[in-house]
Protein backbone atom coordinates (compact mmCIF):
# COMPACT_ATOMS: atom_id res chain seq x y z
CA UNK A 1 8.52 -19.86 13.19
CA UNK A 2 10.65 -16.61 13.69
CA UNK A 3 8.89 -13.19 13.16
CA UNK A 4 11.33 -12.43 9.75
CA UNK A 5 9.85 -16.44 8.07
CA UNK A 6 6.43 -15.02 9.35
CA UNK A 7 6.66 -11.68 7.45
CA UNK A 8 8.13 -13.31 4.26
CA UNK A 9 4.88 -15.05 4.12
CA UNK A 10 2.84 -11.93 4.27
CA UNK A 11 2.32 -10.92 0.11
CA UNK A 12 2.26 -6.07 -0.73
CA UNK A 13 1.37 -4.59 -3.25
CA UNK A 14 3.10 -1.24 -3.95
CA UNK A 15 1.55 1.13 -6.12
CA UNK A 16 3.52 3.71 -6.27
CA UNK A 17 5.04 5.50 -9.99
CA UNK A 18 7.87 7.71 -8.62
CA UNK A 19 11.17 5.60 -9.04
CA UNK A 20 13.12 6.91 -5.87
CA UNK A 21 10.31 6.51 -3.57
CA UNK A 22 9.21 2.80 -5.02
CA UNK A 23 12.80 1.89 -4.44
CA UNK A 24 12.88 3.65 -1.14
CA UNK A 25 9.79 1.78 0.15
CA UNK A 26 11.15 -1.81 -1.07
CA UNK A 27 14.40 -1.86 0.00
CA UNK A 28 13.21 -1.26 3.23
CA UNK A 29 10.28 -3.89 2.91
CA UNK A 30 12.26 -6.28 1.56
CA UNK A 31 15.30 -5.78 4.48
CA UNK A 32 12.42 -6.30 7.06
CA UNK A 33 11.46 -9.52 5.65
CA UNK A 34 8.29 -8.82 3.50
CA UNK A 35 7.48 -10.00 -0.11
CA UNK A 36 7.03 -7.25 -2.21
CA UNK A 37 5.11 -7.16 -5.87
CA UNK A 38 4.97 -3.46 -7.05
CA UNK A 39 3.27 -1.54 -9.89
CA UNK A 40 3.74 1.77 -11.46
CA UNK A 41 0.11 2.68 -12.69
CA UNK A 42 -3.09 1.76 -11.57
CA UNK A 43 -4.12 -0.52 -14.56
CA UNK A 44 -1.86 -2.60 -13.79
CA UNK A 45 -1.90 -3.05 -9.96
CA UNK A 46 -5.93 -3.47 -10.70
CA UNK A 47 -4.67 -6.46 -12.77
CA UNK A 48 -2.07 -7.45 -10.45
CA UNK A 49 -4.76 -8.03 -7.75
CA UNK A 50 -7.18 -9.47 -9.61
CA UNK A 51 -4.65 -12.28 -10.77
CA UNK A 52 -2.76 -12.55 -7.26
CA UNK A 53 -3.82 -12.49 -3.63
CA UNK A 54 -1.84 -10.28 -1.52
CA UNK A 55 -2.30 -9.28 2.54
CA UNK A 56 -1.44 -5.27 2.16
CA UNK A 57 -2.09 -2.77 -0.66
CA UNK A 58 0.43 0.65 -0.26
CA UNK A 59 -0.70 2.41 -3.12
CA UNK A 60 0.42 6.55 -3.58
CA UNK A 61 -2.92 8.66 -4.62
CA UNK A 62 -1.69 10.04 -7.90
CA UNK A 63 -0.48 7.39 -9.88
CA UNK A 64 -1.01 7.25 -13.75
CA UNK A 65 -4.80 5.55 -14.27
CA UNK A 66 -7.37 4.66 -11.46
CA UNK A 67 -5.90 6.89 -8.10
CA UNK A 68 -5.23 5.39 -4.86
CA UNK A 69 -8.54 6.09 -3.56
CA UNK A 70 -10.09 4.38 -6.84
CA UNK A 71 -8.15 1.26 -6.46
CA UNK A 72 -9.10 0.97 -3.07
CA UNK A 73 -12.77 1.06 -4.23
CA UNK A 74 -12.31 -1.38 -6.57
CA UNK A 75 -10.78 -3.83 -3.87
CA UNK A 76 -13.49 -3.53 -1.37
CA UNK A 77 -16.43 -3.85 -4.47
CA UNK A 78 -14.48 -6.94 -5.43
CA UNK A 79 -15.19 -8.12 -1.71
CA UNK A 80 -10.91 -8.14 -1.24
CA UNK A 81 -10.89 -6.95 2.50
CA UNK A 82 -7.09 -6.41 3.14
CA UNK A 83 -6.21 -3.40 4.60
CA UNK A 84 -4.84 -0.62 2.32
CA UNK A 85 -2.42 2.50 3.10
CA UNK A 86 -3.15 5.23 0.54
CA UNK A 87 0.30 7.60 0.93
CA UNK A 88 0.81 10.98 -0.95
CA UNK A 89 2.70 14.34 -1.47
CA UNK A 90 -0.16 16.28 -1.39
CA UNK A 91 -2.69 15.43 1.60
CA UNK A 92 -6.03 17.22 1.70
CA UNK A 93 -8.68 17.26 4.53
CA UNK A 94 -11.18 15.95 1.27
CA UNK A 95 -8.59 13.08 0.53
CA UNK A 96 -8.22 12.50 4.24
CA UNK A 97 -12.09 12.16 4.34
CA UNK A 98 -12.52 10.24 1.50
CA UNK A 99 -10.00 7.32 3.00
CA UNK A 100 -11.75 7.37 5.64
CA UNK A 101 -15.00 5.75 4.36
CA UNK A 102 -13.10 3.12 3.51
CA UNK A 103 -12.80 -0.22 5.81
CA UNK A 104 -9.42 -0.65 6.59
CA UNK A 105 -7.48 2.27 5.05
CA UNK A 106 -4.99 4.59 6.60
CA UNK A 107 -4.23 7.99 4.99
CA UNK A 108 -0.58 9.08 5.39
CA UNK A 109 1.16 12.12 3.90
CA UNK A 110 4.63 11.23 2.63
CA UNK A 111 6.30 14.02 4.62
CA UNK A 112 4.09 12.98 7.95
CA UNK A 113 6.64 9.70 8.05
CA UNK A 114 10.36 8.38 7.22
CA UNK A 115 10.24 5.58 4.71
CA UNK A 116 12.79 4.07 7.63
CA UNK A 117 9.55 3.50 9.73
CA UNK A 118 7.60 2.32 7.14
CA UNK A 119 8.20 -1.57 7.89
CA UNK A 120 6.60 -0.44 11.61
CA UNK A 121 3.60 0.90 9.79
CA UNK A 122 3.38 -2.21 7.94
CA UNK A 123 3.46 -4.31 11.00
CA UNK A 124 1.02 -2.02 12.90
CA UNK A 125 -1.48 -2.49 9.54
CA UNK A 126 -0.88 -6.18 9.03
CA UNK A 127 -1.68 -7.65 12.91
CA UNK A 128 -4.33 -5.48 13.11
């Protein structure tokens, strides 16, 4: 099985409610290989993953409903242990420290990373 088959097989979630970005993110995502589901609020991604099983949540902090770091939550209480990437414009040492007390999440700031590298990220998050 070649490494691109083996990545279409691995299921994100993108949460993420600002349009350039979200297309920014998939198109690379997609041109690596990966199958991408994406949401623009967090009602709906909390629906999304309680209806579909998926191997990476990329969710941006402040999206419309339940934030990154809320949706997160929610995963782990539901007992869904796949690792999570919380990304946002606005990075805090309190939002950095409240990712952290969660298993498996990374904190990134956007402007800490090109959306170019982002399918390395992925990689990096998904074989670990």
């Amino acid at each position: 099985m070649s490494p691109q088959t083996h990545q279409k097989e691995k299921r994100i979630l993108l949460v993420e409610d600002d349009l350039t970005y979200r297309t920014l993110i998939l198109s690379v995502l997609r041109k690596s290989g990966f199958h991408c589901t994406f949401c623009v609020d967090g009602d709906h991604a909390l629906k999304k993953l309680e209806q579909e099983k998926f191997d990476l949540l990329i969710v941006d902090y402040l999206v419309p409903g339940p934030n990154g770091i809320e949706i997160v939550r929610w995963v782990r209480k539901q007992g869904i242990n796949i690792p999570a990437l919380v990304i946002t414009n606005y990075p805090s040492d309190e939002l950095r420290e409240n990712s952290k007390t969660l298993e498996h999440t990374k904190f990134l700031a956007k402007t800490s990373f090109s959306v170019s590298g982002m399918s390395k990220i992925v990689q990096e998050m998904l074989s670990s």
